[in-house]
PDB file of N, CA and C in Angstrom:
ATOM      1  N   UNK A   1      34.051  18.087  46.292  1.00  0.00           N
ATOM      2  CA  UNK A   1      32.783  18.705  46.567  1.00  0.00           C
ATOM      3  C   UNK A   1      31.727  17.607  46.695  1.00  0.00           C
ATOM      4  N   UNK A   2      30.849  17.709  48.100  1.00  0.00           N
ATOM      5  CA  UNK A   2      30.308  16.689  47.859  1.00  0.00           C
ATOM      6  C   UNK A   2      28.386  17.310  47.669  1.00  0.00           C
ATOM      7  N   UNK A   3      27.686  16.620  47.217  1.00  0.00           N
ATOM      8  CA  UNK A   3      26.601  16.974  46.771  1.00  0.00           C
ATOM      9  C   UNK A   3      25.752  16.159  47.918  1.00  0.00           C
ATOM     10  N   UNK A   4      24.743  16.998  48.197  1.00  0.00           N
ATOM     11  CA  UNK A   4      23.700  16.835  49.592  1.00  0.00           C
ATOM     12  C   UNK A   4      22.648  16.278  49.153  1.00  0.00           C
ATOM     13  N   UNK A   5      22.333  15.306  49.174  1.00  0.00           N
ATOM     14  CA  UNK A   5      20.886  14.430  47.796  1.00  0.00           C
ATOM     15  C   UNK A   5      19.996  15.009  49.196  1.00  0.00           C
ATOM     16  N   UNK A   6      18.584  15.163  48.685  1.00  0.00           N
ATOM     17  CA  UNK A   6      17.263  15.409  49.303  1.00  0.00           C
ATOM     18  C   UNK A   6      17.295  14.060  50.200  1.00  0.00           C
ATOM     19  N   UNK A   7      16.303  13.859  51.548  1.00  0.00           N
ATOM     20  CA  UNK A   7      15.693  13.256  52.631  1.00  0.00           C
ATOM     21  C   UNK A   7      15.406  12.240  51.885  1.00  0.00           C
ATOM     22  N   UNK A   8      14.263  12.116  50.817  1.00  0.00           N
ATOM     23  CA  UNK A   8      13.764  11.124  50.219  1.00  0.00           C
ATOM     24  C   UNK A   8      14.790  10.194  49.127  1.00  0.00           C
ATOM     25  N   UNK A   9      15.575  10.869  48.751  1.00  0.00           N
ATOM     26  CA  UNK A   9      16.544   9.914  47.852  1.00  0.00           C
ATOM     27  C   UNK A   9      17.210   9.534  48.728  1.00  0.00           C
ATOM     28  N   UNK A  10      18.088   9.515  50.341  1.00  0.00           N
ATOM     29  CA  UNK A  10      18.686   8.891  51.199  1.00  0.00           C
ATOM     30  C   UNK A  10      17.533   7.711  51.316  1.00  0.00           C
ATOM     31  N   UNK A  11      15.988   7.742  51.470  1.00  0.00           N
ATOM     32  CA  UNK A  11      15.530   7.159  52.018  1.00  0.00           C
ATOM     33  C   UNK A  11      15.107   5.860  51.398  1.00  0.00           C
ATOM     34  N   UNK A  12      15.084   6.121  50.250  1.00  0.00           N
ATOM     35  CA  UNK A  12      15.011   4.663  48.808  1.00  0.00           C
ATOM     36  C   UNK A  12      16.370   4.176  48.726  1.00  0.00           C
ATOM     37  N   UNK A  13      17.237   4.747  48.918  1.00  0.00           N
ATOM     38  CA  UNK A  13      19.019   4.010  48.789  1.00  0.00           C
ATOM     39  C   UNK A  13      18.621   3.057  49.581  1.00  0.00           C
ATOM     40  N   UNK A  14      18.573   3.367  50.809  1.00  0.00           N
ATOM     41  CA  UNK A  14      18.114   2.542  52.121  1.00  0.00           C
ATOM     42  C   UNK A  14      17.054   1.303  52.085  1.00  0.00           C
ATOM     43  N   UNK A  15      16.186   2.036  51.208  1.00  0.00           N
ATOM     44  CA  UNK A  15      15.051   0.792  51.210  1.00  0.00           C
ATOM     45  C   UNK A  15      14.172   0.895  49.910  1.00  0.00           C
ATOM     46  N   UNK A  16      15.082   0.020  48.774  1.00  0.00           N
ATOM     47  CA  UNK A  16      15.058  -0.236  48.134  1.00  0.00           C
ATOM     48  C   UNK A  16      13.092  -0.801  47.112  1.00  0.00           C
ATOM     49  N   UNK A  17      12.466  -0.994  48.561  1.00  0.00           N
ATOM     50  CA  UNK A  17      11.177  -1.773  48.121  1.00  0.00           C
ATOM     51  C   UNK A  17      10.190  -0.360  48.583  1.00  0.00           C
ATOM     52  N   UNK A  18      10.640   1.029  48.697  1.00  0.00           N
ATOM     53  CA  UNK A  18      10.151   1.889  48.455  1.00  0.00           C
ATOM     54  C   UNK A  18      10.110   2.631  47.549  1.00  0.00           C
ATOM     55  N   UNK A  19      11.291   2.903  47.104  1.00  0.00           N
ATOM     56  CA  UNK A  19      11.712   3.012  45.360  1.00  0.00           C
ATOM     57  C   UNK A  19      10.365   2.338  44.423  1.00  0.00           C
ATOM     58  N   UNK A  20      10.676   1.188  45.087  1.00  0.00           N
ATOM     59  CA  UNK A  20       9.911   0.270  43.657  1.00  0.00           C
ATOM     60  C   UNK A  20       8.718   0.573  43.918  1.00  0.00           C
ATOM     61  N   UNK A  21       7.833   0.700  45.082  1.00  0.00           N
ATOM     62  CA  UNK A  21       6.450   1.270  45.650  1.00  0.00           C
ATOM     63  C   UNK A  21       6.159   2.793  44.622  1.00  0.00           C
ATOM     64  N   UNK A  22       7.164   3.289  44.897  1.00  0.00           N
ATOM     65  CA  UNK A  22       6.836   5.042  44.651  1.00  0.00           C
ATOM     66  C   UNK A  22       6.572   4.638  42.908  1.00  0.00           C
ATOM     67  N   UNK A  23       7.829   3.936  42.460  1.00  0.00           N
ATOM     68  CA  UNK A  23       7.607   3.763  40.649  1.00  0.00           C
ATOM     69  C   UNK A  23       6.585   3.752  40.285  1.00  0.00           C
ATOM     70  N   UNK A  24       5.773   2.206  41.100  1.00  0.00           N
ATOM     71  CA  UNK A  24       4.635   1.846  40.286  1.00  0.00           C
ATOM     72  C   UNK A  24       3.935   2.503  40.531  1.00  0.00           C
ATOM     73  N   UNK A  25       3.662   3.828  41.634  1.00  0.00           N
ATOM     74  CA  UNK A  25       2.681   4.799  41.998  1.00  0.00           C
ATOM     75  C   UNK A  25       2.372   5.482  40.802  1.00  0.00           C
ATOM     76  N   UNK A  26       3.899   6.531  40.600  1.00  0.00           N
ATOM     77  CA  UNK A  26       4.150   7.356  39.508  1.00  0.00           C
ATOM     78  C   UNK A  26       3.541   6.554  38.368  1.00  0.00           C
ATOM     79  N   UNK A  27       3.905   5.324  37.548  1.00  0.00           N
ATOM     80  CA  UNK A  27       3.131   4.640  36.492  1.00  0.00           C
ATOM     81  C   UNK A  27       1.837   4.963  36.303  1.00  0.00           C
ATOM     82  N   UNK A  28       0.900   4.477  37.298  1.00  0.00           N
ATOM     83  CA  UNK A  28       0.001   4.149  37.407  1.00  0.00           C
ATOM     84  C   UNK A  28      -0.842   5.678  37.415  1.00  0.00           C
ATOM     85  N   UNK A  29      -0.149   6.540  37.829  1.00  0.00           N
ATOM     86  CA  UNK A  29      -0.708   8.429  38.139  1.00  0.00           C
ATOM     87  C   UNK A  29      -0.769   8.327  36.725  1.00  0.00           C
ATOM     88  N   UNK A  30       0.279   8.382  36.189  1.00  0.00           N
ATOM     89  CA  UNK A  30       0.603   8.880  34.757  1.00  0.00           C
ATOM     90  C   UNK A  30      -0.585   8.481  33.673  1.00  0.00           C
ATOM     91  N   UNK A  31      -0.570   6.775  33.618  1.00  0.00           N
ATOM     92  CA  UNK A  31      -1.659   6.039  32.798  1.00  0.00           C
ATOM     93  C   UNK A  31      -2.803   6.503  33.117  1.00  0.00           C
ATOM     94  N   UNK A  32      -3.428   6.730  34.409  1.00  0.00           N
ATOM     95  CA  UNK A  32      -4.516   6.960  34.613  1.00  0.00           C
ATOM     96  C   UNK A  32      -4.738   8.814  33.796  1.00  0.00           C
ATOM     97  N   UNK A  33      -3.561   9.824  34.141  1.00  0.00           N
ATOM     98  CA  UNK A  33      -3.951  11.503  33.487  1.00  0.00           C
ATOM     99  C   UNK A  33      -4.271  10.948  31.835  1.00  0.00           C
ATOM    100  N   UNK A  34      -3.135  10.159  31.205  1.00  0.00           N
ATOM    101  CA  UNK A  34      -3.472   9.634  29.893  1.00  0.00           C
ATOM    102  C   UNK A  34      -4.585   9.191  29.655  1.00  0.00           C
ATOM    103  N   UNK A  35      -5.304   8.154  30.375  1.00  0.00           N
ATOM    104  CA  UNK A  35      -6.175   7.742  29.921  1.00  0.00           C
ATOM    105  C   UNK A  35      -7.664   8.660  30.015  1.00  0.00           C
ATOM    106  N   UNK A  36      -7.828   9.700  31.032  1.00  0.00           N
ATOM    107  CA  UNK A  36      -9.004  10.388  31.374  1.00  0.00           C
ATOM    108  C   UNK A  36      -8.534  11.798  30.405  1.00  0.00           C
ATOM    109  N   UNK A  37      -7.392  12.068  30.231  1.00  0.00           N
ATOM    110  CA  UNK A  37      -7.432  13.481  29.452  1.00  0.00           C
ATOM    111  C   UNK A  37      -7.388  13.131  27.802  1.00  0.00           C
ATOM    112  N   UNK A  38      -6.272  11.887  26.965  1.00  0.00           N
ATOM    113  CA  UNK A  38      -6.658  11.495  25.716  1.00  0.00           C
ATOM    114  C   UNK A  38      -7.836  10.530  25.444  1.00  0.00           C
ATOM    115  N   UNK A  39      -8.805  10.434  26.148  1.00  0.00           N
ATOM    116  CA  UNK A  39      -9.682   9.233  26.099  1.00  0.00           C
ATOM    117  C   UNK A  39     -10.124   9.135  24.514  1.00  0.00           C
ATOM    118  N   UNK A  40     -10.068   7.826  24.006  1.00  0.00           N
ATOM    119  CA  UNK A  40     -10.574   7.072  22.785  1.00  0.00           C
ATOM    120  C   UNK A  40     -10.977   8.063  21.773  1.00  0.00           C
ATOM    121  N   UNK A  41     -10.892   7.790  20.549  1.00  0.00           N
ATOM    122  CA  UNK A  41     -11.618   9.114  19.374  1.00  0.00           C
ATOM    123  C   UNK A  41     -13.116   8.638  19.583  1.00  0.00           C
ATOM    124  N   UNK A  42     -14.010   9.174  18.815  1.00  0.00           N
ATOM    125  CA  UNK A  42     -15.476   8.899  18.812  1.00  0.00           C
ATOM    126  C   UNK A  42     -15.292   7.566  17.743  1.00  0.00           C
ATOM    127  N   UNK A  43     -16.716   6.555  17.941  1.00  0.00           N
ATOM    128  CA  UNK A  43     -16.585   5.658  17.731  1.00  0.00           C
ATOM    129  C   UNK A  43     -18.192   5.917  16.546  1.00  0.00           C
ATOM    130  N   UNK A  44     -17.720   5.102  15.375  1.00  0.00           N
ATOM    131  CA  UNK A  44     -19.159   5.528  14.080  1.00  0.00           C
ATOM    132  C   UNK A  44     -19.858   4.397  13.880  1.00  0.00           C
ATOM    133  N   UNK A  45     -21.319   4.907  14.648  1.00  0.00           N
ATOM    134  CA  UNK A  45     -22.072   3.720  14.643  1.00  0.00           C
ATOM    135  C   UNK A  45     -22.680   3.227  13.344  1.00  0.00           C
ATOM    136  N   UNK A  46     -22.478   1.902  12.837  1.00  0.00           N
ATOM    137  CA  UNK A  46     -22.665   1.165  11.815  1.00  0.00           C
ATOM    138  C   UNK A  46     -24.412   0.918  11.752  1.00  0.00           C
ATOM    139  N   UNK A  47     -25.037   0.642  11.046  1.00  0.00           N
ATOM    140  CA  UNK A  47     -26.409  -0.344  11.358  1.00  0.00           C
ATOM    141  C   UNK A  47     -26.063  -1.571  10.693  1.00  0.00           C
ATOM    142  N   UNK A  48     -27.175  -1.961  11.539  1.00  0.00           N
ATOM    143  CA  UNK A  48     -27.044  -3.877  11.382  1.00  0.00           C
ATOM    144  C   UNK A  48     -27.973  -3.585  10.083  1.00  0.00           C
ATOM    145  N   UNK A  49     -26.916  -4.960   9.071  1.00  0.00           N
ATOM    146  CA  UNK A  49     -27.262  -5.399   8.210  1.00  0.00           C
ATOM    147  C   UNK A  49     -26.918  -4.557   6.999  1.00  0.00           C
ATOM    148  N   UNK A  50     -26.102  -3.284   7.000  1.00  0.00           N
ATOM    149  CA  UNK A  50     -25.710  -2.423   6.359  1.00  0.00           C
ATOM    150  C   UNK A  50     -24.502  -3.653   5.951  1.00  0.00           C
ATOM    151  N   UNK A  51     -24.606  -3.478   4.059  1.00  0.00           N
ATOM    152  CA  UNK A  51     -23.100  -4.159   3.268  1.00  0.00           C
ATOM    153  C   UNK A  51     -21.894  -3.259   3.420  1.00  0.00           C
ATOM    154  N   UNK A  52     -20.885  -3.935   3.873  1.00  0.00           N
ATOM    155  CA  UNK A  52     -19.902  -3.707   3.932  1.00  0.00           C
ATOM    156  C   UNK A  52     -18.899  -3.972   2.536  1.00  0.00           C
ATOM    157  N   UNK A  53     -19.579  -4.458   2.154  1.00  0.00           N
ATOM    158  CA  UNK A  53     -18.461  -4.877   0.602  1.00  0.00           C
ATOM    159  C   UNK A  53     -19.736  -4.385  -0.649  1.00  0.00           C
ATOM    160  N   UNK A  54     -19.140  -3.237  -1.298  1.00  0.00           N
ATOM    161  CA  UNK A  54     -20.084  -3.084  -2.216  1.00  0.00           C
ATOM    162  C   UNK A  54     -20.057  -3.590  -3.899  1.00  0.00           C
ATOM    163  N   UNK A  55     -20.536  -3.796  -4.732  1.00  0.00           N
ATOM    164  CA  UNK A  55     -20.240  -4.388  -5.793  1.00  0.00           C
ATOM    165  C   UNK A  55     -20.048  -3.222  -7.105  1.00  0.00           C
ATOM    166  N   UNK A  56     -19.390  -3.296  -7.805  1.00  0.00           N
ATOM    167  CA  UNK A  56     -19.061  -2.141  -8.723  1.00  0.00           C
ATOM    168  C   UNK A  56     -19.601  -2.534  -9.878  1.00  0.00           C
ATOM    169  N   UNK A  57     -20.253  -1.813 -10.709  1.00  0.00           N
ATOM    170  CA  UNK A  57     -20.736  -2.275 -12.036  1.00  0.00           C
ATOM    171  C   UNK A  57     -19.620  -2.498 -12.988  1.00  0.00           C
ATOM    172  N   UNK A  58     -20.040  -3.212 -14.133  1.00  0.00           N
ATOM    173  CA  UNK A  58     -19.040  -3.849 -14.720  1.00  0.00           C
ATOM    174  C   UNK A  58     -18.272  -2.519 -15.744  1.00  0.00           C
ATOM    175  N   UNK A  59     -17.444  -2.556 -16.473  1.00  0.00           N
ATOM    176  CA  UNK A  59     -16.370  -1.296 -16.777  1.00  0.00           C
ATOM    177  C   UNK A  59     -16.689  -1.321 -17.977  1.00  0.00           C
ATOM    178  N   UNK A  60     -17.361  -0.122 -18.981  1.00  0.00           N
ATOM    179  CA  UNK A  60     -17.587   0.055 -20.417  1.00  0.00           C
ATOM    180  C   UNK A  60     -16.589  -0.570 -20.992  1.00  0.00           C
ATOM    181  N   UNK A  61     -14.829  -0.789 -20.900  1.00  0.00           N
ATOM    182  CA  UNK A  61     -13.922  -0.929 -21.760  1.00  0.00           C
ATOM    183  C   UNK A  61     -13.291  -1.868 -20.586  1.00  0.00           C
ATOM    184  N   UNK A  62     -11.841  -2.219 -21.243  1.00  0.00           N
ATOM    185  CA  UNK A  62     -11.238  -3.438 -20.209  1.00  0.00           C
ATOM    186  C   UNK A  62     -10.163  -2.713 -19.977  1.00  0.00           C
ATOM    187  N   UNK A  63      -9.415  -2.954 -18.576  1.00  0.00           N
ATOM    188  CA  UNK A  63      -8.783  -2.275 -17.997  1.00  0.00           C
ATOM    189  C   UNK A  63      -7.704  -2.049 -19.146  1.00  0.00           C
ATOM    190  N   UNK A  64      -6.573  -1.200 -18.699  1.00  0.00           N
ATOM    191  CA  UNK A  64      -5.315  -1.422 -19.509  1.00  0.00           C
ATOM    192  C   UNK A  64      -4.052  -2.190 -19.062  1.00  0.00           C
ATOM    193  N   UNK A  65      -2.887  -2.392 -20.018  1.00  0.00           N
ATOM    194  CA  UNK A  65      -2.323  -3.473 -18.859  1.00  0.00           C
ATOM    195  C   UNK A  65      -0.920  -2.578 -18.317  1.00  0.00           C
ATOM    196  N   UNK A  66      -0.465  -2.844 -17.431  1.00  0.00           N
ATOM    197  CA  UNK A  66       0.886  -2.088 -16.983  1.00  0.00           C
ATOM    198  C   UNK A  66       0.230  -1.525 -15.706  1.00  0.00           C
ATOM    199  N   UNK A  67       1.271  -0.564 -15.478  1.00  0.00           N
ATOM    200  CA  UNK A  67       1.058   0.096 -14.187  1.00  0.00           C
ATOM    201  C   UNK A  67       0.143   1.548 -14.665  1.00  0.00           C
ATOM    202  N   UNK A  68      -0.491   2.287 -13.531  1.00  0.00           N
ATOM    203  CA  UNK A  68      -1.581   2.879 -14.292  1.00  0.00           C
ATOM    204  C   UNK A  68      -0.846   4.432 -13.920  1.00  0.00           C
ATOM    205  N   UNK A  69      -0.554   5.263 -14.803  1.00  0.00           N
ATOM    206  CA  UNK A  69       0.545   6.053 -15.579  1.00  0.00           C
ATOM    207  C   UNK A  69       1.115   6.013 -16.159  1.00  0.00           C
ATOM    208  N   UNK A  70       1.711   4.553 -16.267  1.00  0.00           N
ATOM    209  CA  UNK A  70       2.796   4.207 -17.797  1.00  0.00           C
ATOM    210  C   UNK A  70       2.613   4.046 -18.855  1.00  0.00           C
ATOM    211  N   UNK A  71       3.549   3.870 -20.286  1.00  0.00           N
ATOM    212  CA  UNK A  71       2.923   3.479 -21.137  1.00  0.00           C
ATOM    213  C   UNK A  71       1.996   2.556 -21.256  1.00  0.00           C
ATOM    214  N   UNK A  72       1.168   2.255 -22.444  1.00  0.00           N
ATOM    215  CA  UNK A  72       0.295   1.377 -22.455  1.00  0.00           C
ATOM    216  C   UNK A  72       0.863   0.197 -23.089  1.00  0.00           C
ATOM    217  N   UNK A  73       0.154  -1.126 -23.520  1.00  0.00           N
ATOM    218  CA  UNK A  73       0.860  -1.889 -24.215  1.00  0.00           C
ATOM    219  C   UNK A  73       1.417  -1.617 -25.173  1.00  0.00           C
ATOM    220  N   UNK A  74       2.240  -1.763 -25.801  1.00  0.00           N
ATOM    221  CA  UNK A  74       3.744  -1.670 -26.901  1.00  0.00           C
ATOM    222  C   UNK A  74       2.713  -1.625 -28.283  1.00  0.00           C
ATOM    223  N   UNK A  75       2.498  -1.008 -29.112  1.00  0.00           N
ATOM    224  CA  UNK A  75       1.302  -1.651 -30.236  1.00  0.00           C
ATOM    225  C   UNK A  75       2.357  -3.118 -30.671  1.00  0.00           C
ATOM    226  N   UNK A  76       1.123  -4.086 -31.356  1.00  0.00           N
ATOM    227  CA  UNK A  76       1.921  -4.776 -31.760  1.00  0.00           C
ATOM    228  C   UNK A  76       1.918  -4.803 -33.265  1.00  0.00           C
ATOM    229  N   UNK A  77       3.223  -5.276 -33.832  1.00  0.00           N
ATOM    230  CA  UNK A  77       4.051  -4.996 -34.862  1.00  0.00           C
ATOM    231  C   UNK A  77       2.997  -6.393 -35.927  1.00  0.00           C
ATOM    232  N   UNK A  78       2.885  -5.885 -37.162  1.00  0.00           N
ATOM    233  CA  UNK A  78       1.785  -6.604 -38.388  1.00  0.00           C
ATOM    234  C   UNK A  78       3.077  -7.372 -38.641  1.00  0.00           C
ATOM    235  N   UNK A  79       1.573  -8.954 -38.876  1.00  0.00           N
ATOM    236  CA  UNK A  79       2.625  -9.904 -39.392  1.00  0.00           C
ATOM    237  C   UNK A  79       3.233  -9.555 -40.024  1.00  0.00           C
ATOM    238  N   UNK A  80       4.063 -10.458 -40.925  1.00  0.00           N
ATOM    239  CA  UNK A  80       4.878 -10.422 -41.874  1.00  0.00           C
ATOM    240  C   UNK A  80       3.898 -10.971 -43.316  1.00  0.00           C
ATOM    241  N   UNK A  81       4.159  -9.863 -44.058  1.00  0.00           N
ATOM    242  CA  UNK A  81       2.861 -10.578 -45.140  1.00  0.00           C
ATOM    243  C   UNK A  81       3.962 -12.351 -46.265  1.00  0.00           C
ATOM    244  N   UNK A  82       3.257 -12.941 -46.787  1.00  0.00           N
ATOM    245  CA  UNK A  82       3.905 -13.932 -47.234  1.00  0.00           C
ATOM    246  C   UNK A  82       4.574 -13.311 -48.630  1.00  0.00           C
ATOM    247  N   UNK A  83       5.760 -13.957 -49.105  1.00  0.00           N
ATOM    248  CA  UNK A  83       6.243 -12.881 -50.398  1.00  0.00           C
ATOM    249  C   UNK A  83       5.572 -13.306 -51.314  1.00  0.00           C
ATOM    250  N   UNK A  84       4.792 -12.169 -52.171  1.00  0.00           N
ATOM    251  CA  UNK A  84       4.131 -13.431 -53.593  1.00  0.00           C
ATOM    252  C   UNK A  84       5.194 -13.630 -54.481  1.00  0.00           C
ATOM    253  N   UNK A  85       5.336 -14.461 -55.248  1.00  0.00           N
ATOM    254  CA  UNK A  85       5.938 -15.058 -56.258  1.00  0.00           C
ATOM    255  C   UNK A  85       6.255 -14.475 -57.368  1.00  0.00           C
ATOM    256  N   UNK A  86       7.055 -13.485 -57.750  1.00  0.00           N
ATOM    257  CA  UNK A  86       7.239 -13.067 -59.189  1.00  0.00           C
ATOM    258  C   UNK A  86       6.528 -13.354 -60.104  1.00  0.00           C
ATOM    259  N   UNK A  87       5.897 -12.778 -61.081  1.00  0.00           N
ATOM    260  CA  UNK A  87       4.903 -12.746 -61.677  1.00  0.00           C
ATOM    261  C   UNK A  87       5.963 -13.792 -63.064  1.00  0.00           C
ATOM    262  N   UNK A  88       5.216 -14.903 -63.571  1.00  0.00           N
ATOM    263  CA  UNK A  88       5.952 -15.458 -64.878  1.00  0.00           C
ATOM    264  C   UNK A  88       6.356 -14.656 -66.261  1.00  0.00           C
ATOM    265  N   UNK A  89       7.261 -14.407 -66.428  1.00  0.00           N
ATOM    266  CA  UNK A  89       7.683 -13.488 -67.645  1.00  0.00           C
ATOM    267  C   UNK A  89       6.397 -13.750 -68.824  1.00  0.00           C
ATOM    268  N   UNK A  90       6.275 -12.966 -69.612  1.00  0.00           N
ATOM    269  CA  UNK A  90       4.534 -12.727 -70.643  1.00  0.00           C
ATOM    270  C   UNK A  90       5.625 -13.776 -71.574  1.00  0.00           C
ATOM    271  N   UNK A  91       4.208 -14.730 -72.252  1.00  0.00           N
ATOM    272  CA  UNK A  91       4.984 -15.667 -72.926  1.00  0.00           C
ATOM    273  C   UNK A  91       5.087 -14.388 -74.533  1.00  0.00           C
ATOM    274  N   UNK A  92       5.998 -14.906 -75.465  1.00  0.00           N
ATOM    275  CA  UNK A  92       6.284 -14.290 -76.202  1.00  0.00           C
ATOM    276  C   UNK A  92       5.249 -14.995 -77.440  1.00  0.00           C
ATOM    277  N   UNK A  93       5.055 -13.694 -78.676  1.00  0.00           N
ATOM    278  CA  UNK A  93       4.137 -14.427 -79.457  1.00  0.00           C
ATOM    279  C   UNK A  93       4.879 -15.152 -80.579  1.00  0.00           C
ATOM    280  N   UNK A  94       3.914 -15.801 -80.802  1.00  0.00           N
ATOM    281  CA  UNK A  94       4.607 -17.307 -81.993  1.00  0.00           C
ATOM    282  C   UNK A  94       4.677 -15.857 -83.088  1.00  0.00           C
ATOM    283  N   UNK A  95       5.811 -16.937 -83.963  1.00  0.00           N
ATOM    284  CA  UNK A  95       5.919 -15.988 -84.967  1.00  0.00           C
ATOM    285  C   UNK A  95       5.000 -16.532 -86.783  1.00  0.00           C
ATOM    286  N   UNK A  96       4.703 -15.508 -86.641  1.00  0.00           N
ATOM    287  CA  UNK A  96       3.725 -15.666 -88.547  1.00  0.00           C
ATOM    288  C   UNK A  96       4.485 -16.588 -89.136  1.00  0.00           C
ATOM    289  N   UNK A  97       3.346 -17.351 -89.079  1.00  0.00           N
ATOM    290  CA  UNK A  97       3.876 -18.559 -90.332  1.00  0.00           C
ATOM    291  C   UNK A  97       4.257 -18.413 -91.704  1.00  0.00           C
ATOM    292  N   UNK A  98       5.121 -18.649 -92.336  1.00  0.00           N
ATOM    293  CA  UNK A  98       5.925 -17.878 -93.553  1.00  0.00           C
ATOM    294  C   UNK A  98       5.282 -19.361 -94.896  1.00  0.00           C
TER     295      UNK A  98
END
């Protein structure tokens, strides 16, 4: 069975530098509907001399450390106190002189 291609596809087999003509046509149709029907979002006018970097007042308390949801720091664990010394046994009393 053989299949009957349209006038115009015989006619680009043939001549190859019409093909490539018609492409860049089609391209160029296309970019141009894109560019006039999605044209650019709105653009937000700034004023001159307006800061762009603003400064934050300083923080009642200091940050915490870790990632911010996790625990907080680990408390930390009290020295070790030093051992005192056993107290000296009570001296014993002299005995009455006889």
């Amino acid at each position: 069975m053989r299949i009957r291609l349209p006038d115009f596809v015989r006619r680009v087999r043939r001549r190859p530098l019409i093909g490539v003509v018609g492409s860049l046509l089609l391209h160029l149709a296309v970019l141009g509907a894109l560019l006039l029907v999605a044209a650019p979002g709105p653009t937000y006018p700034v004023k001159r001399g307006e800061p762009l970097i603003v400064e934050l007042p300083q923080a009642d308390e200091p940050a915490r450390r870790g990632r911010p949801g996790g625990p907080g720091t680990p408390p930390t664990p009290e020295a070790p106190r030093p051992a005192t010394p056993p107290a000296p046994p009570a001296a014993k009393p002299a005995p009455p002189p006889t």
